[in-house]
N, C-alpha and C. Protein backbone atom coordinates (compact mmCIF):
# COMPACT_ATOMS: atom_id res chain seq x y z
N UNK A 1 22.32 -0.78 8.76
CA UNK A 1 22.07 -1.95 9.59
C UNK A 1 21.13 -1.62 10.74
N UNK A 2 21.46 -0.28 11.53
CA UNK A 2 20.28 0.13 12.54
C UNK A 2 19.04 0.22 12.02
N UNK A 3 18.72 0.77 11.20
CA UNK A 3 17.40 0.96 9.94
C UNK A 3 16.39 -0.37 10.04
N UNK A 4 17.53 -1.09 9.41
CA UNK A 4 16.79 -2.68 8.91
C UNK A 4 16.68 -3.37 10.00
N UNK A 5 17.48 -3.63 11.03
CA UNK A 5 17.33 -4.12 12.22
C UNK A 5 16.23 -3.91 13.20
N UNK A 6 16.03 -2.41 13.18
CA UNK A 6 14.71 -2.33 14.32
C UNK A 6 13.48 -2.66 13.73
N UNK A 7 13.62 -2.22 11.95
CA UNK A 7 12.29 -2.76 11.00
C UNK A 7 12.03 -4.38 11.16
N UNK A 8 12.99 -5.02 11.38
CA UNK A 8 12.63 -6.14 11.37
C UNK A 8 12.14 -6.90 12.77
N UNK A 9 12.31 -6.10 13.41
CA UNK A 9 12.22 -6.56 14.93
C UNK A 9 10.70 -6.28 15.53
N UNK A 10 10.65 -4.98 15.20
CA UNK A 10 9.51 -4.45 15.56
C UNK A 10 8.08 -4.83 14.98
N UNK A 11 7.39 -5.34 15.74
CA UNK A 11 6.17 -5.80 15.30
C UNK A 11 5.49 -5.22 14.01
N UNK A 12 5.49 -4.03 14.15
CA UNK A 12 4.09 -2.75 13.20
C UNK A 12 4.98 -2.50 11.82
N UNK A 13 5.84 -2.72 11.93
CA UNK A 13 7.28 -1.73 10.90
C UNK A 13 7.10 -2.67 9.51
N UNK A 14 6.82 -2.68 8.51
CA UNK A 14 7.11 -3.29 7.26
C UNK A 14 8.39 -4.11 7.09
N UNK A 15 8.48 -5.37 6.82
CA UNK A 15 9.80 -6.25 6.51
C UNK A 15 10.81 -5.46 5.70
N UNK A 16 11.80 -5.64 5.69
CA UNK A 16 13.24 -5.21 5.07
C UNK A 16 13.31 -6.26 3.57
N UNK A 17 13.49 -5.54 2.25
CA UNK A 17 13.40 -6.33 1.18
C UNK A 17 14.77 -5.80 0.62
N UNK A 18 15.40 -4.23 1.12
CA UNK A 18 16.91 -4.39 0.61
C UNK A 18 17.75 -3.59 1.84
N UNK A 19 19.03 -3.66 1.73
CA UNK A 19 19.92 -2.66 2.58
C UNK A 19 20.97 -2.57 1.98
N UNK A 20 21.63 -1.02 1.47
CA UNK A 20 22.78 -1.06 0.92
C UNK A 20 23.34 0.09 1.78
N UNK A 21 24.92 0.17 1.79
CA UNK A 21 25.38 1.21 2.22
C UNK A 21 26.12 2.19 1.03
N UNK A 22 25.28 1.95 0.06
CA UNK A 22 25.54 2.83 -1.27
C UNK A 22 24.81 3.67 -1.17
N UNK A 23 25.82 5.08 -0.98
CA UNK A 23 25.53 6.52 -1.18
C UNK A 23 24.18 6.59 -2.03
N UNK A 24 23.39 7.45 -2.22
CA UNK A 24 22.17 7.71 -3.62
C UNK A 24 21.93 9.38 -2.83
N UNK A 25 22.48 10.59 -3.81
CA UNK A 25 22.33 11.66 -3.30
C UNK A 25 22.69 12.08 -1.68
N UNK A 26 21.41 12.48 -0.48
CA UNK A 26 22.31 12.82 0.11
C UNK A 26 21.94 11.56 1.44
N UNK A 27 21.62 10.37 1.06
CA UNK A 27 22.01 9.57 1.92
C UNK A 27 22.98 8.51 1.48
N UNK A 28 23.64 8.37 3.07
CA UNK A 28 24.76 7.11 2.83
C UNK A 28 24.26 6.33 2.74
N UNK A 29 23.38 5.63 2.28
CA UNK A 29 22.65 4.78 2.58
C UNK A 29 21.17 4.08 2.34
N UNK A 30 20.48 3.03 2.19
CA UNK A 30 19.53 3.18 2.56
C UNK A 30 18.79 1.69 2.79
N UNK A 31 17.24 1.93 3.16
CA UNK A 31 16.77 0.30 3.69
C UNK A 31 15.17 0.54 2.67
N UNK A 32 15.39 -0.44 2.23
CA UNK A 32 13.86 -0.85 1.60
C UNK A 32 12.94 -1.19 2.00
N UNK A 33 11.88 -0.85 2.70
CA UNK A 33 10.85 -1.80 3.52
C UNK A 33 9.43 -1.89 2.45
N UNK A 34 8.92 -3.16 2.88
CA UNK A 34 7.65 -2.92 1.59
C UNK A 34 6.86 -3.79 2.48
N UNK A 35 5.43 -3.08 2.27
CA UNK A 35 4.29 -3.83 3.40
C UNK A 35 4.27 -5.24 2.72
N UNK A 36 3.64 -6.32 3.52
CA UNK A 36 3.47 -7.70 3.59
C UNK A 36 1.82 -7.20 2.16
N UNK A 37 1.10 -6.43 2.58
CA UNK A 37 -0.38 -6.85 1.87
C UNK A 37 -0.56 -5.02 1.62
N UNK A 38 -1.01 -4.70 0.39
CA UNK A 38 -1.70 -3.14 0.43
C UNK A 38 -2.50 -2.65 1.28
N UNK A 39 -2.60 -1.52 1.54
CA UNK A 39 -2.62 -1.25 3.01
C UNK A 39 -3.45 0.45 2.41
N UNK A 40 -4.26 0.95 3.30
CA UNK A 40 -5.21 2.45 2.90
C UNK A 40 -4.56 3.04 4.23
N UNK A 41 -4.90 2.16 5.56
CA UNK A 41 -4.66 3.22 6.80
C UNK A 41 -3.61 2.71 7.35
N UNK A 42 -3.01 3.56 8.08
CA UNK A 42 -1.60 3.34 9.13
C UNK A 42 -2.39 3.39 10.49
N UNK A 43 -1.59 2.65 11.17
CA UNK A 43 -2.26 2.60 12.66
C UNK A 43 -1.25 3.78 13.59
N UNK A 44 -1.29 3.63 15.11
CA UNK A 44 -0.73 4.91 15.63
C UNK A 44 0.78 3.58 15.89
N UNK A 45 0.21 2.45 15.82
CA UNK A 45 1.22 1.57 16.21
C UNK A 45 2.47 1.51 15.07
N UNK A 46 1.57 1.83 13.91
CA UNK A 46 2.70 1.46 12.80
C UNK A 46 3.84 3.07 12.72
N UNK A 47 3.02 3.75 12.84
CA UNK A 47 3.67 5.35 12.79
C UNK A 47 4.81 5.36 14.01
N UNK A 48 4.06 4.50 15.45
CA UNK A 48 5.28 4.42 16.09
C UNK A 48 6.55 3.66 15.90
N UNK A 49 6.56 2.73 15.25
CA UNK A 49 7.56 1.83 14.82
C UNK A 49 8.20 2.11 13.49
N UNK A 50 7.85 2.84 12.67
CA UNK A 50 8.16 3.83 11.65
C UNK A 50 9.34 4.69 12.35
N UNK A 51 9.06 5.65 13.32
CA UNK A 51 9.83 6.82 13.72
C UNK A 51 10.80 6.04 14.75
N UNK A 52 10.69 4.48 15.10
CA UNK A 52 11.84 4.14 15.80
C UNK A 52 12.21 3.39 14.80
N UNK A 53 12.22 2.96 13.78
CA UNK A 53 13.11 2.58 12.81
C UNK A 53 13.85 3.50 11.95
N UNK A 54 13.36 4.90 11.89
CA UNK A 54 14.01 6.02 10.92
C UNK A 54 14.92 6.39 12.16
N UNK A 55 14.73 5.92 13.30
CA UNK A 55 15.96 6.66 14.20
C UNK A 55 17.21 5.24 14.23
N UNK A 56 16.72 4.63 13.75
CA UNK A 56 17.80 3.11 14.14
C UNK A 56 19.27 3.48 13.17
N UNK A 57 19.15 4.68 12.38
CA UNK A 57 20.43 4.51 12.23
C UNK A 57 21.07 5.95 13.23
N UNK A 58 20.72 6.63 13.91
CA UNK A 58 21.05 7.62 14.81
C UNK A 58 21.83 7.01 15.85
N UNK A 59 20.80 5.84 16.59
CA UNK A 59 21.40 5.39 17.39
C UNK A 59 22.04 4.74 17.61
N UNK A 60 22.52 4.23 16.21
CA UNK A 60 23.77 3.09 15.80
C UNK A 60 24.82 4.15 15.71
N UNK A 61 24.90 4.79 14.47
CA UNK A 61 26.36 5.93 15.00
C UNK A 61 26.48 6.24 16.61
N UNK A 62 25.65 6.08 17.60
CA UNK A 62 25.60 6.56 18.86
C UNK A 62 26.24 5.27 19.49
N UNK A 63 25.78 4.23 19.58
CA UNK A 63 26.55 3.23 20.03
C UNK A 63 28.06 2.44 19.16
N UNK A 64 28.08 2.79 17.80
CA UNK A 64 29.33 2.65 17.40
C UNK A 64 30.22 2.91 17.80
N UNK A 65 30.13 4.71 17.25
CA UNK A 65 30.86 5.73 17.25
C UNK A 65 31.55 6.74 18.65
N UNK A 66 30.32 6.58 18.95
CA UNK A 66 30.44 7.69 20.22
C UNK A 66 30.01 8.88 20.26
N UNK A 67 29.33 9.01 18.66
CA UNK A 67 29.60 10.53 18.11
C UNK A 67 28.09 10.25 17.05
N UNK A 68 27.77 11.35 16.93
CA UNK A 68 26.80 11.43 15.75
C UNK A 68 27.22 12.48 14.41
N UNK A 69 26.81 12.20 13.18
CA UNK A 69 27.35 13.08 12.41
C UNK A 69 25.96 14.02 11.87
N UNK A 70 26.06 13.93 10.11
CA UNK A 70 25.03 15.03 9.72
C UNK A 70 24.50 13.64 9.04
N UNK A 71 24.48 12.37 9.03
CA UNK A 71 24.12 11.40 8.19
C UNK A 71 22.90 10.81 8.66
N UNK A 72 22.02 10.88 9.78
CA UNK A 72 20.51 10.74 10.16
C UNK A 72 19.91 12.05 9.93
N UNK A 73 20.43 13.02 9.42
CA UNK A 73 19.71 14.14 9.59
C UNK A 73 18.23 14.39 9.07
N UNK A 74 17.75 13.48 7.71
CA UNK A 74 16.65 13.23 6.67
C UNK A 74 15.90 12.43 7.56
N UNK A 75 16.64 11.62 8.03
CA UNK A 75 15.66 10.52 9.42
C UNK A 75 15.38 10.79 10.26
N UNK A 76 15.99 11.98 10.95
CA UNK A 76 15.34 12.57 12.28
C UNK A 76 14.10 13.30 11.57
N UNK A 77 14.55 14.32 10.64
CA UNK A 77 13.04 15.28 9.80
C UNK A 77 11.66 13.98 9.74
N UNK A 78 12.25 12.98 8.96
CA UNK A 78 11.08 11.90 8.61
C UNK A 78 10.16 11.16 10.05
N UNK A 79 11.36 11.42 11.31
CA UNK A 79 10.59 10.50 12.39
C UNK A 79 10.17 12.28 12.86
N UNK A 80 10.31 13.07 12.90
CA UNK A 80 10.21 14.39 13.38
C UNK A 80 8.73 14.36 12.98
N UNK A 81 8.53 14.81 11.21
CA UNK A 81 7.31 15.11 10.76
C UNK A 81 6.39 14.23 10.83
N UNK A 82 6.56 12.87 11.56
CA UNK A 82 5.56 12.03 11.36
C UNK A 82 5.10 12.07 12.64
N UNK A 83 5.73 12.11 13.64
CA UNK A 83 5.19 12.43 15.13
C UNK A 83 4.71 13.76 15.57
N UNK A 84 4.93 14.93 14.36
CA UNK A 84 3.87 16.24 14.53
C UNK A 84 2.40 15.87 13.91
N UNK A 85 2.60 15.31 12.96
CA UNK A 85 1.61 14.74 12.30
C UNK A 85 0.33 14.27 12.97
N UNK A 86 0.82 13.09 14.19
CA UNK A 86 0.19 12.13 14.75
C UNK A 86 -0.83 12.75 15.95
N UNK A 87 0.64 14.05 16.27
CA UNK A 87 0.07 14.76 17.49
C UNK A 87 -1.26 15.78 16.98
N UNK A 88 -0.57 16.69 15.92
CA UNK A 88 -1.88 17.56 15.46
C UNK A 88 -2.73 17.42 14.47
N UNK A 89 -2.26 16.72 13.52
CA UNK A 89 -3.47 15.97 12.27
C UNK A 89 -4.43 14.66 12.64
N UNK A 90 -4.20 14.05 13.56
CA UNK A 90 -4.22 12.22 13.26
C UNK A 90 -4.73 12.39 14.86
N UNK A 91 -4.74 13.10 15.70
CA UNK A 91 -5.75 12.72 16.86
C UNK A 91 -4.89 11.37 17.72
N UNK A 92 -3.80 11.27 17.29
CA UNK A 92 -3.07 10.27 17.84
C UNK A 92 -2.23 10.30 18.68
N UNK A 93 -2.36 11.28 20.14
CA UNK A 93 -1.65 11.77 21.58
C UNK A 93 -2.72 11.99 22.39
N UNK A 94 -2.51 11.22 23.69
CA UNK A 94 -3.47 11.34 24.50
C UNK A 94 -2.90 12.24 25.31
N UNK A 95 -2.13 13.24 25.17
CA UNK A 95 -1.93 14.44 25.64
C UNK A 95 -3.11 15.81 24.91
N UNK A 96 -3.04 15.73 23.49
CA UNK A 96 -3.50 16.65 22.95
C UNK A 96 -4.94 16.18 22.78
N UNK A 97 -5.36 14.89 22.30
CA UNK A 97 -6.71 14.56 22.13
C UNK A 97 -6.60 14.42 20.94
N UNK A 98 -8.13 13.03 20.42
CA UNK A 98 -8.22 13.32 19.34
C UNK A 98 -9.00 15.02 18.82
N UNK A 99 -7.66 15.46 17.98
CA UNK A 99 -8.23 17.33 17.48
C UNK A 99 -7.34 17.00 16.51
N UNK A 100 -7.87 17.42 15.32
CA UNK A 100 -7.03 18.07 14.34
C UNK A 100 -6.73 19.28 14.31
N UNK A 101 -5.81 19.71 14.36
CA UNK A 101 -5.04 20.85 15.14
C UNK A 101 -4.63 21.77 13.49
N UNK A 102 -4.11 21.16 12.27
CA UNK A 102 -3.51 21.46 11.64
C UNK A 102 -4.01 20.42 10.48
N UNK A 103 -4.87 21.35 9.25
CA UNK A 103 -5.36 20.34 8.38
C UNK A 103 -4.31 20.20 6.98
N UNK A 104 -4.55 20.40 6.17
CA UNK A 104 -3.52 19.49 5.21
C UNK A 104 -2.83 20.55 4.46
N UNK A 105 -1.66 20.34 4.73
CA UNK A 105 -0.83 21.44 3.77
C UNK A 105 -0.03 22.10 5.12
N UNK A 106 -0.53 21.86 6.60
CA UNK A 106 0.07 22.74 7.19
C UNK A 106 -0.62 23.87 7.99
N UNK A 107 -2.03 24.35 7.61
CA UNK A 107 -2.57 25.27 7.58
C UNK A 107 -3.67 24.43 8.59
N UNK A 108 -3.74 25.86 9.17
CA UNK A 108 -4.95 25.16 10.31
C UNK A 108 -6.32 25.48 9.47
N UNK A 109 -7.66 24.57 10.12
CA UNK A 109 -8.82 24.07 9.64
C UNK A 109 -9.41 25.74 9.15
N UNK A 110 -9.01 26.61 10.23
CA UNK A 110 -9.54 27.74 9.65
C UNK A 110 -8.82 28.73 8.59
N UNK A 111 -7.87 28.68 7.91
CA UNK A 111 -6.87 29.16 6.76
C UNK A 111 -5.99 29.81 7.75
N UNK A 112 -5.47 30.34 8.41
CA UNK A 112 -4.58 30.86 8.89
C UNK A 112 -3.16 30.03 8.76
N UNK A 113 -1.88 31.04 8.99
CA UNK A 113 -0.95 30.05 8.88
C UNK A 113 0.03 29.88 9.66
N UNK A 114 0.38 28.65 9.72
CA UNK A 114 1.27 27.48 10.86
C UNK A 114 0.82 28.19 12.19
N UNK A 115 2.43 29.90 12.20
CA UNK A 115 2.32 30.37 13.61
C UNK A 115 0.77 30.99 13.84
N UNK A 116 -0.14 31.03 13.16
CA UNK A 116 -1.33 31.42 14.02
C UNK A 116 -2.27 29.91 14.36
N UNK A 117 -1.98 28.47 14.13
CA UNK A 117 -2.61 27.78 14.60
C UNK A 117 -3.62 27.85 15.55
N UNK A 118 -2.82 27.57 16.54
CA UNK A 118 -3.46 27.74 17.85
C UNK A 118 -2.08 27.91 19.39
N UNK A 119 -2.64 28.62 20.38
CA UNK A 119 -2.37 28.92 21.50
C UNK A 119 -0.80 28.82 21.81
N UNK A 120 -0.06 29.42 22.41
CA UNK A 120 1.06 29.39 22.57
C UNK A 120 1.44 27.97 23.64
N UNK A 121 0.18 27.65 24.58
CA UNK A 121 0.03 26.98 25.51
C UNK A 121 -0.07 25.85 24.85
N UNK A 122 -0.99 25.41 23.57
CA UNK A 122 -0.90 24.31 23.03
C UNK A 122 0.22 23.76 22.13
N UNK A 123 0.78 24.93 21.36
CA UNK A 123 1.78 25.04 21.01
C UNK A 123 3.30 24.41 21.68
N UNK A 124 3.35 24.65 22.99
CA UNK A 124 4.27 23.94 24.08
C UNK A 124 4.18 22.82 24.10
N UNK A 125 2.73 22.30 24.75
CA UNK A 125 1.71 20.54 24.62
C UNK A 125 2.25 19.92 23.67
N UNK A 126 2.27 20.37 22.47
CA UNK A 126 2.44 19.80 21.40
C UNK A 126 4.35 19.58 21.07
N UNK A 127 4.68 20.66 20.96
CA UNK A 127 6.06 20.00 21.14
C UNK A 127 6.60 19.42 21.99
N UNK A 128 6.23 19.45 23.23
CA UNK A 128 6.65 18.54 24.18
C UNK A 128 6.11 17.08 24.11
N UNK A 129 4.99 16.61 23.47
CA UNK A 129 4.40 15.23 23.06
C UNK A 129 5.01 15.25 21.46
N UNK A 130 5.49 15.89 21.10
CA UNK A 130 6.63 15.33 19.91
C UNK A 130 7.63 14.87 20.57
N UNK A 131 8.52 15.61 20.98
CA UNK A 131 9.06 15.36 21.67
C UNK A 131 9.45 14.07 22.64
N UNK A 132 8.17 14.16 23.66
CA UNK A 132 8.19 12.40 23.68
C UNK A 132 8.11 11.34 22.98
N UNK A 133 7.29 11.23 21.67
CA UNK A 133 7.34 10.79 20.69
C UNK A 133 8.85 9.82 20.11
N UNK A 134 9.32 11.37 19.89
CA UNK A 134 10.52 11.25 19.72
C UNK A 134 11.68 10.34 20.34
N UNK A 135 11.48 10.68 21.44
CA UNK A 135 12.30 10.04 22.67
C UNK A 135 12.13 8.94 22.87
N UNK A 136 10.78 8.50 22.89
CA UNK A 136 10.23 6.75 23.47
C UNK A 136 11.05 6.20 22.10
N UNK A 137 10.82 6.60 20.78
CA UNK A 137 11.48 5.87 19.98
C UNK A 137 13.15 5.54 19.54
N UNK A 138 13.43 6.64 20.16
CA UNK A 138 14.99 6.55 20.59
C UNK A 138 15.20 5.85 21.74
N UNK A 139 14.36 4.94 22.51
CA UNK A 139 14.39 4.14 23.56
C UNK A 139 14.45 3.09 22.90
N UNK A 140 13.36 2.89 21.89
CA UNK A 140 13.13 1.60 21.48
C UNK A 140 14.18 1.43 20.37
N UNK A 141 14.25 1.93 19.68
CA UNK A 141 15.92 1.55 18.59
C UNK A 141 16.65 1.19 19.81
N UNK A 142 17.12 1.68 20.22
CA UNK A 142 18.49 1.65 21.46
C UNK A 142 17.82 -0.21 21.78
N UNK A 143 17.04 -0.07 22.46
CA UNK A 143 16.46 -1.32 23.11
C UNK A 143 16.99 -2.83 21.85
N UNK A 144 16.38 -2.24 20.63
CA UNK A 144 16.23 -3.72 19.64
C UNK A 144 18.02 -3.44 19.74
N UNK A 145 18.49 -2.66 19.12
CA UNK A 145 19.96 -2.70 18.64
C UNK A 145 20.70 -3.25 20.07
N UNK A 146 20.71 -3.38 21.40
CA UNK A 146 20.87 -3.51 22.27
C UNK A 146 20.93 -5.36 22.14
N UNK A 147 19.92 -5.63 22.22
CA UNK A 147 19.16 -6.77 22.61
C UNK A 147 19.33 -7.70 21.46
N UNK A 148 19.55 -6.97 20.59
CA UNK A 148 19.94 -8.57 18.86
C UNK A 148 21.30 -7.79 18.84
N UNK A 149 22.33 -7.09 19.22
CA UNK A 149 23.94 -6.62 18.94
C UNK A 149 24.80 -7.48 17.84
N UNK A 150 24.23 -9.14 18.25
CA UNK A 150 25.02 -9.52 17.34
C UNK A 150 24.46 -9.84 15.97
N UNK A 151 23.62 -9.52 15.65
CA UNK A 151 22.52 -9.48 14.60
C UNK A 151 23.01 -8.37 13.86
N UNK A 152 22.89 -7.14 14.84
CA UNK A 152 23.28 -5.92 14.21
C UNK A 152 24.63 -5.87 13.54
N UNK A 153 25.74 -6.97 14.56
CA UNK A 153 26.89 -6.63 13.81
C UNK A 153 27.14 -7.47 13.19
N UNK A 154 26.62 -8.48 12.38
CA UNK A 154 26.39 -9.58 11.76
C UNK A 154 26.29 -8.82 10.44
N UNK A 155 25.05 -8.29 10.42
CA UNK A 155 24.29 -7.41 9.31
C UNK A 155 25.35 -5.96 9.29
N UNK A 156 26.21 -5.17 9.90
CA UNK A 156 26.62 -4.18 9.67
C UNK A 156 28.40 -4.44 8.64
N UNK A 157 28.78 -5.63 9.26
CA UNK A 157 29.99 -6.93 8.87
C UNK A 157 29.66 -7.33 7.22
N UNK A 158 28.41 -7.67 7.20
CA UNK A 158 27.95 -8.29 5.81
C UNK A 158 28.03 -7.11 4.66
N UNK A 159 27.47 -6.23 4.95
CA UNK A 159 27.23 -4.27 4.31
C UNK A 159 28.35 -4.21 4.22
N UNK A 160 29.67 -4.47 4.60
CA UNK A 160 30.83 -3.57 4.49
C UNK A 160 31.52 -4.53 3.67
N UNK A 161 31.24 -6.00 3.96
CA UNK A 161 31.92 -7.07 2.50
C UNK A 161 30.65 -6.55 1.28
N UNK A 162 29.67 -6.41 1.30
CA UNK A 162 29.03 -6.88 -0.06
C UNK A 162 28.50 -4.95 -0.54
N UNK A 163 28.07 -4.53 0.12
CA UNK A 163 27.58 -3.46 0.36
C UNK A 163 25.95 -2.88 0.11
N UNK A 164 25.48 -3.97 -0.66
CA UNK A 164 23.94 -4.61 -0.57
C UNK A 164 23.50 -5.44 -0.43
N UNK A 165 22.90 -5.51 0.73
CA UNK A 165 22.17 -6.78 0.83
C UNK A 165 20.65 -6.95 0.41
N UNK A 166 20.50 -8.07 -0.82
CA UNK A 166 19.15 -8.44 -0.80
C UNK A 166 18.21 -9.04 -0.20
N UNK A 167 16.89 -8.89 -0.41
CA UNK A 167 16.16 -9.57 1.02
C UNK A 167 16.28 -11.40 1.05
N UNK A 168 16.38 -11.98 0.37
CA UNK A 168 17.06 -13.22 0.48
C UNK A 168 18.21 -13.23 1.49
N UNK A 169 19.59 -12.64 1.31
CA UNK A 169 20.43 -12.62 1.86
C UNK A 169 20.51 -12.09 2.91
N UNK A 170 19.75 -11.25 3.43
CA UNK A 170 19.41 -10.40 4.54
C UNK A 170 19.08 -11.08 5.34
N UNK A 171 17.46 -12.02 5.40
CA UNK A 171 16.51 -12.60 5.98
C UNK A 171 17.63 -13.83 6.73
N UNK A 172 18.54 -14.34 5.66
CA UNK A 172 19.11 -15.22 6.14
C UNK A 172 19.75 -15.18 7.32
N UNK A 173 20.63 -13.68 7.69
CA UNK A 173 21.35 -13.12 8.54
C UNK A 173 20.03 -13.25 10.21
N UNK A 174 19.28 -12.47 9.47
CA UNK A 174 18.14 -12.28 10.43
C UNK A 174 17.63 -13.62 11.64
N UNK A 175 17.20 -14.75 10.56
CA UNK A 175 17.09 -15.07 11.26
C UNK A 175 17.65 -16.80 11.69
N UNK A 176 19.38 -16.63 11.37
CA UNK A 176 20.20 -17.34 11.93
C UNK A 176 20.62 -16.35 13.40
N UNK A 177 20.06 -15.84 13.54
CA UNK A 177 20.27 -14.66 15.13
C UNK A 177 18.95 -14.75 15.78
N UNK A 178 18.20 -15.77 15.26
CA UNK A 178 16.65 -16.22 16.25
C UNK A 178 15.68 -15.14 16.04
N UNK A 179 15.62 -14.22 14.88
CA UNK A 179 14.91 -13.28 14.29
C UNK A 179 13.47 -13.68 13.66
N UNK A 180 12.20 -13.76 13.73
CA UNK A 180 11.59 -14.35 13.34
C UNK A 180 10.81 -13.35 12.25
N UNK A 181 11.03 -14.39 11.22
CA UNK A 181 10.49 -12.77 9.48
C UNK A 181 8.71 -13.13 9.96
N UNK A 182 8.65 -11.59 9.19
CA UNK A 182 7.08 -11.52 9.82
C UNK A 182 6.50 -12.08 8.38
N UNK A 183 5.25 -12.37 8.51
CA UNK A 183 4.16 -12.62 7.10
C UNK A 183 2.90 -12.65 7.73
N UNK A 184 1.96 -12.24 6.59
CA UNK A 184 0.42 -11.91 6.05
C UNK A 184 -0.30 -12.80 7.48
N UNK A 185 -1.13 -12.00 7.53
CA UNK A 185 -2.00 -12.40 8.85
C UNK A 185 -2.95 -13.77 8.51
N UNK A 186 -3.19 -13.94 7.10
CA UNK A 186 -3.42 -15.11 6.97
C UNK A 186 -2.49 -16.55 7.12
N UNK A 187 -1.67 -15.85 6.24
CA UNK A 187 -0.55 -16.89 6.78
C UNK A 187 -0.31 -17.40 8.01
N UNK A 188 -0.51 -16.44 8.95
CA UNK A 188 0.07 -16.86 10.54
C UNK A 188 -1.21 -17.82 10.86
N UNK A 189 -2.67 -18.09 10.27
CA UNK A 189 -3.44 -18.70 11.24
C UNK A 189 -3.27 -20.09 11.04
N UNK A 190 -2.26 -20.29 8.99
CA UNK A 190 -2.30 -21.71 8.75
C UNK A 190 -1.34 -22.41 9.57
């Protein structure tokens, strides 16, 4: 329900088309998102709303529970590697600059590997603007799940009677809670 909730909220994030709380290997869980139109590039906007939706179920065990378990653990790695990504591949931290720091595979532009990148000093820079990364988006889950609560527990209530919800049935939840479903940029001008 944290998952699908901040995806749907958040401007950049792809619509929610399923949510089940059926186990599949080693998640409890999971949320379907599928872009509105095919798509080549990601923006820095969409990558950010990505890594606060892979944290929306962290911070739901956090405001449930009280407690966190080992069950975001694949979602922290996924919002983790996408905000190293942004910082040293993608030129996308105005801490580090646009630099590609680390070209594909891991390996910096000149073959060397990971720990010989670069500088111990940049090395710091860089995890510390993951890091923030990180954090602003654990602001913003907290914020949507905060701010629609009863949406969230609307949608977390529904998962535990049915245990999948389809995007029909979902959308409905959504937006009887004043949720407004996103669509195609053409669409919005008719």
């Amino acid at each position: 329900a944290g998952h699908a909730l901040v995806a749907s909220v958040l401007p950049y994030a792809d619509p929610v088309h399923k949510v089940s709380i059926v186990s599949r290997g080693n998640a409890g869980g999971y949320t379907l998102k599928l872009p509105l139109e095919e798509r080549r590039l990601q923006s820095k906007k969409e990558f950010l709303d990505d890594i606060a939706m892979s944290l929306g179920g962290y911070v739901a065990e956090k405001m449930i529970f009280g407690d966190i378990t080992t069950g975001p653990s694949s979602d922290l790695q996924v919002a983790t590697n996408i905000a190293r990504a942004m910082v040293t591949r993608w030129g996308m931290s105005d801490v580090i600059g646009p630099v590609a720091l680390a070209g594909a595979g891991g390996r910096s532009e000149w073959g060397e590997s990971r720990d010989a990148e670069f500088s111990e000093a940049v090395s710091t820079k860089v995890d510390s603007e993951v890091n923030r990364i990180i954090n602003d988006g654990l602001v913003t889950a907290e914020k949507v799940l905060t701010e629609h609560r009863k949406a969230f527990d609307a949608i977390a209530n529904k998962l535990i009677e049915v245990e999948t919800l389809e995007k029909d049935e979902y959308e409905k939840i959504i937006i009887a809670h004043g949720i407004i479903l996103k669509q195609k940029e053409e669409d919005k001008v008719a």
